[in-house]
C-alpha atoms as a PDB file:
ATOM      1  CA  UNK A   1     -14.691  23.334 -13.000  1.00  0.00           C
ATOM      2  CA  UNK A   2     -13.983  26.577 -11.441  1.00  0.00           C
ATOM      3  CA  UNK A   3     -13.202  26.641  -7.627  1.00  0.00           C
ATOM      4  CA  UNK A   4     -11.497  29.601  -4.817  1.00  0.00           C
ATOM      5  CA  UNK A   5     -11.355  29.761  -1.272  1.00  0.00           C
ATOM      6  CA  UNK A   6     -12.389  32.025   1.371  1.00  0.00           C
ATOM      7  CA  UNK A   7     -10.804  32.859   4.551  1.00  0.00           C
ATOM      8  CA  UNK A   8      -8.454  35.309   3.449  1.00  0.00           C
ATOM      9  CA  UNK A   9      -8.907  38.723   2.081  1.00  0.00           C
ATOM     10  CA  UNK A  10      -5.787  40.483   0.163  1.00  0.00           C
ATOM     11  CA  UNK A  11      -5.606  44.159   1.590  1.00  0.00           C
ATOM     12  CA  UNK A  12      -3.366  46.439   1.001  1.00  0.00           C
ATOM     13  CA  UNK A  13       0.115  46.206   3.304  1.00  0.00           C
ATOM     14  CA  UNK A  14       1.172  49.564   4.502  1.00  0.00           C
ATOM     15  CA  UNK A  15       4.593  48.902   5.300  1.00  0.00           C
ATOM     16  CA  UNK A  16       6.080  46.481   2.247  1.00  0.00           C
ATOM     17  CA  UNK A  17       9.110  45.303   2.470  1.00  0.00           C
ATOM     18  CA  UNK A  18       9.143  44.307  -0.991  1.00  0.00           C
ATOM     19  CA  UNK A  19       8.864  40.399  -0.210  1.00  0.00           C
ATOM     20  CA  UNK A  20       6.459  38.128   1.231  1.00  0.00           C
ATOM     21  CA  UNK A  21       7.152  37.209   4.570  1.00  0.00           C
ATOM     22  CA  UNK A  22       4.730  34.323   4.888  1.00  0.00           C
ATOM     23  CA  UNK A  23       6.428  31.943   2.776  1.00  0.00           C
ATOM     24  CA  UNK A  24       4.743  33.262  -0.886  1.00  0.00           C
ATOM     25  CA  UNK A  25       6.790  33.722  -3.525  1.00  0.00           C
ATOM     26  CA  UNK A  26       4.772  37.164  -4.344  1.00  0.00           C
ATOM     27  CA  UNK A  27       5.626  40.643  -3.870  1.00  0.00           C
ATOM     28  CA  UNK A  28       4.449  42.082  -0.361  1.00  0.00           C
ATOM     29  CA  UNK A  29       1.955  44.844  -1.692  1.00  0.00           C
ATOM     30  CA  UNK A  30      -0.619  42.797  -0.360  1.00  0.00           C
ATOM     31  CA  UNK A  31      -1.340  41.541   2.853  1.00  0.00           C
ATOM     32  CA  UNK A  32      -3.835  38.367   3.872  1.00  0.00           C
ATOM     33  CA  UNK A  33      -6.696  39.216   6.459  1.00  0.00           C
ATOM     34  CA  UNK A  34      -8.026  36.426   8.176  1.00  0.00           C
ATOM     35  CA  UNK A  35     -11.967  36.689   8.092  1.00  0.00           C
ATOM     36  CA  UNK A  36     -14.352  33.661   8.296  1.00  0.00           C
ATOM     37  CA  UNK A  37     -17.263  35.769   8.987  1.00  0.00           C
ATOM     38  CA  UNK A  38     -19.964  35.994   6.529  1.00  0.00           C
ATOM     39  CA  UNK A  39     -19.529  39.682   5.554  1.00  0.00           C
ATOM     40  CA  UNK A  40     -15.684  38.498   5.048  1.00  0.00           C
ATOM     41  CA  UNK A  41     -16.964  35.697   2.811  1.00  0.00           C
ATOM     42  CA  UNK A  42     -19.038  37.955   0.475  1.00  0.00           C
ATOM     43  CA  UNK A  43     -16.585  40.731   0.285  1.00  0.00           C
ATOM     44  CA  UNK A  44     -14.022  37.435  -0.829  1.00  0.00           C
ATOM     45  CA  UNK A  45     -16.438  36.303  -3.318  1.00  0.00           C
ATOM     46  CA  UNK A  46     -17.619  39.377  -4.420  1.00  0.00           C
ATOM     47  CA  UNK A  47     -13.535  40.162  -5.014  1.00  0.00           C
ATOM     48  CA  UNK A  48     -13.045  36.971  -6.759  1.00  0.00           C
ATOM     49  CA  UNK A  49     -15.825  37.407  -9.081  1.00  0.00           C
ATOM     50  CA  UNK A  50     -13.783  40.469 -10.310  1.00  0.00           C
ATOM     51  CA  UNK A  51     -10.627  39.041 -10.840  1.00  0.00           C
ATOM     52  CA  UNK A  52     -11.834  36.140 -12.514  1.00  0.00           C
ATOM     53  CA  UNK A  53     -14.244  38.578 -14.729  1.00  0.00           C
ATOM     54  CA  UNK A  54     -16.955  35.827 -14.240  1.00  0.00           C
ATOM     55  CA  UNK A  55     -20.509  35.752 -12.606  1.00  0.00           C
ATOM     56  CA  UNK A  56     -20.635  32.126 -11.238  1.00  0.00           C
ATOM     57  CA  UNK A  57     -18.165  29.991  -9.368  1.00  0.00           C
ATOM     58  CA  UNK A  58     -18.717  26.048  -9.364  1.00  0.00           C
ATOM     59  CA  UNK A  59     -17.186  25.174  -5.516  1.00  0.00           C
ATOM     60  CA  UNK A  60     -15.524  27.689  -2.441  1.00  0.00           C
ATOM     61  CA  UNK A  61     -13.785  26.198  -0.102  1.00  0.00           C
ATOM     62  CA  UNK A  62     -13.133  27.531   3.469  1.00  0.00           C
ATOM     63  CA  UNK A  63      -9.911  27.136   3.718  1.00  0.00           C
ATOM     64  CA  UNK A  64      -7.483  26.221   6.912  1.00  0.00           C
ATOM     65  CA  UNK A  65      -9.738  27.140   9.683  1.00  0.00           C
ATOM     66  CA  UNK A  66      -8.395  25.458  12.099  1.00  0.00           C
ATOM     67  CA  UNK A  67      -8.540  28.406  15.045  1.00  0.00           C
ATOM     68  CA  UNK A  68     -11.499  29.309  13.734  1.00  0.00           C
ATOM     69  CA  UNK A  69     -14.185  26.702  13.741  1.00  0.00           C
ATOM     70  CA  UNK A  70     -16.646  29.369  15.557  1.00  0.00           C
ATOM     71  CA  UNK A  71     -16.687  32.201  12.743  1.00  0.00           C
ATOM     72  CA  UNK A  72     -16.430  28.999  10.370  1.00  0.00           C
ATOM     73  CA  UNK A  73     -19.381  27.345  11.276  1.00  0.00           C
ATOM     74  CA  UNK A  74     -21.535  30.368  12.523  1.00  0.00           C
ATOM     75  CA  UNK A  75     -20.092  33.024   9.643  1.00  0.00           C
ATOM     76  CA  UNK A  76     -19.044  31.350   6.620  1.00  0.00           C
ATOM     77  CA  UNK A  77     -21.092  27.984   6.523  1.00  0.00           C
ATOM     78  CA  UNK A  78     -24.168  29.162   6.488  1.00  0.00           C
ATOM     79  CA  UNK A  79     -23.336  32.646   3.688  1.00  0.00           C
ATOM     80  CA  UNK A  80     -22.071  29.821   2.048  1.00  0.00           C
ATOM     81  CA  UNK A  81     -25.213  28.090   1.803  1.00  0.00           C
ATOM     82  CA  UNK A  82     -27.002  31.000   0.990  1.00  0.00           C
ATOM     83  CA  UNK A  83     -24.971  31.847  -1.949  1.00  0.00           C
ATOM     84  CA  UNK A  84     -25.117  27.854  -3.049  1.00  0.00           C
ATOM     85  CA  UNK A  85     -29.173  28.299  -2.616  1.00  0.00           C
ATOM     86  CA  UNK A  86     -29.244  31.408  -4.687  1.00  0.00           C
ATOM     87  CA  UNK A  87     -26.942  29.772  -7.711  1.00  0.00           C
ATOM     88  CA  UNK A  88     -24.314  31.969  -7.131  1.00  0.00           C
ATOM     89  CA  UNK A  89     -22.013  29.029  -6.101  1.00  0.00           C
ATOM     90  CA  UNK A  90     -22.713  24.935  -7.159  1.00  0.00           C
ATOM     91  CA  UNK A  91     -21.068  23.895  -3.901  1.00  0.00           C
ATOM     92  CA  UNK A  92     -19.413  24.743  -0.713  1.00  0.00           C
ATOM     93  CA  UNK A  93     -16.690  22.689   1.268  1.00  0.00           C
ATOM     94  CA  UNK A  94     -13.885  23.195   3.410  1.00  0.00           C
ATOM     95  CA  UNK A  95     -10.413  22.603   2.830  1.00  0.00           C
ATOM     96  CA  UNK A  96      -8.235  21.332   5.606  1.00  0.00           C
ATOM     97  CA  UNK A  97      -4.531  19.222   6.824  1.00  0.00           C
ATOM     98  CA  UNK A  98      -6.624  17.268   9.292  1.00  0.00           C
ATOM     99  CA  UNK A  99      -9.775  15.200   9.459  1.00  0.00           C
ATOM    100  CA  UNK A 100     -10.754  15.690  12.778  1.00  0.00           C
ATOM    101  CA  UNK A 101     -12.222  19.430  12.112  1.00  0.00           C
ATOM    102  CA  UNK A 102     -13.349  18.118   8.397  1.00  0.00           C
ATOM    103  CA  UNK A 103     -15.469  15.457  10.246  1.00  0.00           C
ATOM    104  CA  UNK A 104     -17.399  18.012  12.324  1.00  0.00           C
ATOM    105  CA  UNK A 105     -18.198  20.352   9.506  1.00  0.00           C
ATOM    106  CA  UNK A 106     -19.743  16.905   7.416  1.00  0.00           C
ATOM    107  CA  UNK A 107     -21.851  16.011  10.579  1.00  0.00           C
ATOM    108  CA  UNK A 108     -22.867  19.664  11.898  1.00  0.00           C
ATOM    109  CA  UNK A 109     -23.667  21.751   8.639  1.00  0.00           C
ATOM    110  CA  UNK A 110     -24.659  21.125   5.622  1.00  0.00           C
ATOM    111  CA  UNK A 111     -21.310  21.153   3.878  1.00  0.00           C
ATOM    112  CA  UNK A 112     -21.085  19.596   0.137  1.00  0.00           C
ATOM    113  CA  UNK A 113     -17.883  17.794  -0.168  1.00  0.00           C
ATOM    114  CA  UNK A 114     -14.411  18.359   1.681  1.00  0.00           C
ATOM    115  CA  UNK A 115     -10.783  18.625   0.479  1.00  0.00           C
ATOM    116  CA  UNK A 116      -8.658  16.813   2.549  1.00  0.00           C
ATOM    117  CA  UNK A 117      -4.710  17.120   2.543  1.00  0.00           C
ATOM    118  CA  UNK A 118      -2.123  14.501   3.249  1.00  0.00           C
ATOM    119  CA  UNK A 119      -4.662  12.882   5.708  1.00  0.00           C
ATOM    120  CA  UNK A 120      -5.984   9.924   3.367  1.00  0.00           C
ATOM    121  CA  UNK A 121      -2.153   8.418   1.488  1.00  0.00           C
ATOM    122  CA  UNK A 122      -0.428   5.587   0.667  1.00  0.00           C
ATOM    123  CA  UNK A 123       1.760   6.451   3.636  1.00  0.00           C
ATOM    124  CA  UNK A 124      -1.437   7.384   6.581  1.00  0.00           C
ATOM    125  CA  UNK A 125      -4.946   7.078   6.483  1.00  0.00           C
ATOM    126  CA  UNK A 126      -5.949   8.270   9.706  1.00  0.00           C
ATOM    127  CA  UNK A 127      -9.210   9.496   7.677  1.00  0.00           C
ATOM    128  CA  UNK A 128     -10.735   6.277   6.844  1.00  0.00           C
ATOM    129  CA  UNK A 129     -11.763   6.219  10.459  1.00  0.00           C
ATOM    130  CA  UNK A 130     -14.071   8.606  10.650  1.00  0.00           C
ATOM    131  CA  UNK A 131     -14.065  11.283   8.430  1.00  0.00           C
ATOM    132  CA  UNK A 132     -14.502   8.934   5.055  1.00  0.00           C
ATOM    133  CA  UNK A 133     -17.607   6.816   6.086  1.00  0.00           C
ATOM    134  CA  UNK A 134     -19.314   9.984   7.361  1.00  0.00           C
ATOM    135  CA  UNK A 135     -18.800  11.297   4.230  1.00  0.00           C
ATOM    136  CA  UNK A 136     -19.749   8.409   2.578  1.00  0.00           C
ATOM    137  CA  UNK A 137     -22.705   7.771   4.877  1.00  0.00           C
ATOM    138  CA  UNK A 138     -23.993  11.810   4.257  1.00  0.00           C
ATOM    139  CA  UNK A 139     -22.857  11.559   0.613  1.00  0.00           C
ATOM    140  CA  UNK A 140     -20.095  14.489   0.911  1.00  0.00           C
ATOM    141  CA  UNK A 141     -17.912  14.148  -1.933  1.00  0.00           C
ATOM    142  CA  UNK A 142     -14.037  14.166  -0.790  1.00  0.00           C
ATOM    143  CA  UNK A 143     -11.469  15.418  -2.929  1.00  0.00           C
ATOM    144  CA  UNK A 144      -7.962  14.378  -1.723  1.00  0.00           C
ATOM    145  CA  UNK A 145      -4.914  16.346  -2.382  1.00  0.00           C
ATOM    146  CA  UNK A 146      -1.267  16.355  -0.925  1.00  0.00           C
ATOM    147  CA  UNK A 147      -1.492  12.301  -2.072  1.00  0.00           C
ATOM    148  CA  UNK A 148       2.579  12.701  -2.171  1.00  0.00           C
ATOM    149  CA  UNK A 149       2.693  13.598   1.299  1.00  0.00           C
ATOM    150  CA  UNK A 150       4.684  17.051   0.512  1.00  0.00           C
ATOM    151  CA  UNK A 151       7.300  15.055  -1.437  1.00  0.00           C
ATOM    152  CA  UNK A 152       7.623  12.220   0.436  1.00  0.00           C
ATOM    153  CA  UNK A 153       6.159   9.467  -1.927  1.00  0.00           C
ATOM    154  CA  UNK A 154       6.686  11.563  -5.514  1.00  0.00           C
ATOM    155  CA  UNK A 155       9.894   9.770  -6.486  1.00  0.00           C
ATOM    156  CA  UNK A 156      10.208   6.013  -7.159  1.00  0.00           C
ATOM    157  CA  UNK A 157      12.680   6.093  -4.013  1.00  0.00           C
ATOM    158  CA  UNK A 158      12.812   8.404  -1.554  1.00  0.00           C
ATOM    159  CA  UNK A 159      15.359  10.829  -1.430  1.00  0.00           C
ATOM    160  CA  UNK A 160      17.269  11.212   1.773  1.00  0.00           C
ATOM    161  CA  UNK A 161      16.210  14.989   2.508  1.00  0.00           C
ATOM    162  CA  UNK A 162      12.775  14.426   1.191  1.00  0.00           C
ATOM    163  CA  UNK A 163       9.930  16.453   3.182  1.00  0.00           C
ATOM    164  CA  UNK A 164       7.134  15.445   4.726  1.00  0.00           C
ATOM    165  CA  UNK A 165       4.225  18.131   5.654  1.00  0.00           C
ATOM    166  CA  UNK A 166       6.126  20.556   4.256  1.00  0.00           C
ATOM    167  CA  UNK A 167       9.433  20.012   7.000  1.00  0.00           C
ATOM    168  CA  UNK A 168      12.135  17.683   6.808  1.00  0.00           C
ATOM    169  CA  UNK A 169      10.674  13.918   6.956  1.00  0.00           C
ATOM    170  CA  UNK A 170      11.263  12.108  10.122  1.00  0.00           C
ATOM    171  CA  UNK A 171      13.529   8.774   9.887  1.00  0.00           C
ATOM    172  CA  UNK A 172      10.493   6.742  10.270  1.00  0.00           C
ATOM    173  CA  UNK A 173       8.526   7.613   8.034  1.00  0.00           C
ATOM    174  CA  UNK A 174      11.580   7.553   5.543  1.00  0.00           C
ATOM    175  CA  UNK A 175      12.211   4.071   6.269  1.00  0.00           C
ATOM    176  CA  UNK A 176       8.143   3.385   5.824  1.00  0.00           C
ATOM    177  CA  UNK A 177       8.389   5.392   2.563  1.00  0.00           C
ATOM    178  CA  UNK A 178      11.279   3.410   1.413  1.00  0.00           C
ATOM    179  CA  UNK A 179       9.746   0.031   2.139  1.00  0.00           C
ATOM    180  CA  UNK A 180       6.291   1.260  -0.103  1.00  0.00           C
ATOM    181  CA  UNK A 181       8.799   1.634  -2.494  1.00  0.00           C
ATOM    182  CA  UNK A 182      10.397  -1.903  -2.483  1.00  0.00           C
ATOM    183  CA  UNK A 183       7.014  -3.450  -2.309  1.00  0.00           C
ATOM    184  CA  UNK A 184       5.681  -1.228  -5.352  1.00  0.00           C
ATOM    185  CA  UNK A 185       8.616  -2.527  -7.423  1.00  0.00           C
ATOM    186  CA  UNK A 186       8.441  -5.973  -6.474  1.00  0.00           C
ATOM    187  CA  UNK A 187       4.775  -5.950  -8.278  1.00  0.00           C
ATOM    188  CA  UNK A 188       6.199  -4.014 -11.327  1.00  0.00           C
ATOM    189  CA  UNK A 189       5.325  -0.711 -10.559  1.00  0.00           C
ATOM    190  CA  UNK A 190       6.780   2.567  -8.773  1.00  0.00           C
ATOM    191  CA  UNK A 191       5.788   4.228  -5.453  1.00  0.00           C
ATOM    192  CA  UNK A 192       4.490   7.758  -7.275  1.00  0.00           C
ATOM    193  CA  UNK A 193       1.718   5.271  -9.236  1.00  0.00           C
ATOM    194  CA  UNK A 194       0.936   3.346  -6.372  1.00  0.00           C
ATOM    195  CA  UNK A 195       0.530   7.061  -4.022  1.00  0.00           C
ATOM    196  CA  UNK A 196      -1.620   8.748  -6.833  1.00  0.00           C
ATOM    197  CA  UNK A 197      -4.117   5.699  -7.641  1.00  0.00           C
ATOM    198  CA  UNK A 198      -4.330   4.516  -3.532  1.00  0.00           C
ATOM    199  CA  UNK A 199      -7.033   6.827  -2.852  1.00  0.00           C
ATOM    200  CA  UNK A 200      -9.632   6.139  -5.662  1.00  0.00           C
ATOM    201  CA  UNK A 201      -9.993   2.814  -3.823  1.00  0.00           C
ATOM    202  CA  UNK A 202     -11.913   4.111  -1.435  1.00  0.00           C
ATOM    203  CA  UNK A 203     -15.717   4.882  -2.419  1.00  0.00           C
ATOM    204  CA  UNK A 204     -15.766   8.392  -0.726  1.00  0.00           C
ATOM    205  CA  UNK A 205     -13.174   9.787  -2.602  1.00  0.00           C
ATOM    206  CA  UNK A 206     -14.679  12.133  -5.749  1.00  0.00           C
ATOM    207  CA  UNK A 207     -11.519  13.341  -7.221  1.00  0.00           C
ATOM    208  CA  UNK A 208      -7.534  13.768  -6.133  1.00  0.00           C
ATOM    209  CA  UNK A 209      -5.790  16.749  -7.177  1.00  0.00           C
ATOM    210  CA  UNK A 210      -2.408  17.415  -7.678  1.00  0.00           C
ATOM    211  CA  UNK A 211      -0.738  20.909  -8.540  1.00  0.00           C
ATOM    212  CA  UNK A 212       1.450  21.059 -11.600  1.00  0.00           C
ATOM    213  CA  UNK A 213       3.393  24.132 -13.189  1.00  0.00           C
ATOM    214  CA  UNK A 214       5.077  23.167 -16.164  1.00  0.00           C
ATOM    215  CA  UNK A 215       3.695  20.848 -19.166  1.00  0.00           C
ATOM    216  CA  UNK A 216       5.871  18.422 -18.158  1.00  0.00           C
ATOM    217  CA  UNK A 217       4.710  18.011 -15.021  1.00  0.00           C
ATOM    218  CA  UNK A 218       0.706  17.079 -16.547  1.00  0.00           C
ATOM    219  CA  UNK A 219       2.330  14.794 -19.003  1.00  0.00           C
ATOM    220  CA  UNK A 220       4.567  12.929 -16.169  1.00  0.00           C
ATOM    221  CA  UNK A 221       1.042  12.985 -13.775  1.00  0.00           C
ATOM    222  CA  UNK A 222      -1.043  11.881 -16.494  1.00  0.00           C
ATOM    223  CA  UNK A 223       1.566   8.934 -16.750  1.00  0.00           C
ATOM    224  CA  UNK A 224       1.297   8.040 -13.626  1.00  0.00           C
ATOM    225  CA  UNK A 225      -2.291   7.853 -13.436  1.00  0.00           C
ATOM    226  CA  UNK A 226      -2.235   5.066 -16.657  1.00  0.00           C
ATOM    227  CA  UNK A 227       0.474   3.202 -15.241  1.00  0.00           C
ATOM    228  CA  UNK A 228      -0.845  -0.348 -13.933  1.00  0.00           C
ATOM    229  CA  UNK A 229      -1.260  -0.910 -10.554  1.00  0.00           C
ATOM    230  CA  UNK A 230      -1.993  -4.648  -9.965  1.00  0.00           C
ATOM    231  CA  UNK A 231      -4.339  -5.563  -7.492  1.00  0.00           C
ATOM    232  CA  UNK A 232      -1.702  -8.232  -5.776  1.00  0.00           C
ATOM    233  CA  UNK A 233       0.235  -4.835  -4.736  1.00  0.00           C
ATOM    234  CA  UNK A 234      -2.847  -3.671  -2.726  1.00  0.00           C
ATOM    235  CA  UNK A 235      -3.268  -7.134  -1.244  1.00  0.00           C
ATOM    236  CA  UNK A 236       0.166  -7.351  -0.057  1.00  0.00           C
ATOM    237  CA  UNK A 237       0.093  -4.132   1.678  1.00  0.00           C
ATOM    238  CA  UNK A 238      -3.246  -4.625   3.041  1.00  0.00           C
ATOM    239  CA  UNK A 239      -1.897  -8.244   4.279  1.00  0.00           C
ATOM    240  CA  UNK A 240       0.956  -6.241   6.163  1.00  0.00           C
ATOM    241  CA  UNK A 241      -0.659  -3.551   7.665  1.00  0.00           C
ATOM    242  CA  UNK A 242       0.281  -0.792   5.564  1.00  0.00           C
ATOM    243  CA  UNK A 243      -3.206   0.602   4.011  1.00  0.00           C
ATOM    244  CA  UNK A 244      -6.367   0.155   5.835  1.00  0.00           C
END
């Protein structure tokens, strides 16, 4: 499976400093351009096909376009579902930190699935509102990511600087992360198994994905994906209020 994103062109940067300044760890050469519009999105693709020195992708995603829902929906959506039409692309989605925008794209185009980040967790699941029956209901696959909430819920107990979207996690949450955790090992198993298996529960959900850089990293992921969950875990959280 073989997916990008559009929503971003690299250009050159005529005034390098010689690193990023937008928090990559990548040299400066480059610059991103923001362009949802659908001469953007085929210049993207078109680029992509290049570097990947391959004539097909399977999914594109738009990607973050949260101040741009207009060029989104009126640019990119339907290029996107030209090039999906013409076999050029399997599938089109959009890729997003919030359900609310994710739920319009499901009910006002003709999107195929969604990836949806830190919204659907052991920790919130503000999605299963709205955004996850839709999908269900218009059978648009939903591929979670950011099930650790940014660190939050990847060690067996939470660490007292551990981050949450990407900033410093608020006391509250903390203390909610740290009860998950007593609950998980109360029922024999740890909060990282319990966070990583939570969202196949729900019917919507198609896949979760989880980024990895080392070997070790797949082989402790693939570990907690076999670890056993039992099901008297998901009924005492359920029974408290914790998952919906």
């Amino acid at each position: 499976m073989l997916s990008t994103k559009i929503g971003r062109l690299l250009r050159p940067n005529p005034f390098p400093h010689g690193k990023d300044t937008e928090g990559f760890d990548v040299p400066d050469d480059l610059i991103r351009v923001r362009d949802y519009s659908r001469d953007g999105v085929l210049r993207s693709i078109e680029e992509s096909l290049k570097r990947l020195r391959t004539d097909r992708i399977d999914i594109v995603y738009i990607h973050d376009p949260d101040d741009y829902w207009t060029e989104a929906v009126e640019g990119a959506a339907p290029a996107l579902s030209a090039l999906r039409d013409e076999g050029v692309i399997r599938a089109w989605g959009a890729g997003m930190n919030q359900a609310g925008m994710l739920h319009r794209f499901v009910t006002e185009t003709d999107i195929d699935m969604v990836m949806l980040a830190g919204r659907y967790t052991l920790l919130e699941q503000g999605a299963a509102a709205d955004l996850l029956p839709a999908c269900l209901e218009r059978q648009v696959g939903v591929v979670n990511v950011g099930v650790f909430n940014s660190g939050l819920l990847s060690k067996e107990r939470p660490a007292s600087d551990a981050t949450y979207n990407y900033a410093p996690a608020p006391p509250e949450l903390l203390d909610r992360a740290n009860l998950l955790a007593d609950i998980c090992e109360s029922h024999g198993t740890t909060l990282p198994a319990a966070a990583l298996q939570f969202p196949y529960r729900h019917p919507a959900v198609t896949g979760v994905v989880l980024g990895m850089r080392t070997p070790d990293q797949v082989k402790q992921n693939l570990d907690l994906a076999a670890q056993s969950v039992p099901e008297s875990l998901w009924d005492e959280l359920r029974d408290r209020g914790l998952i919906t």
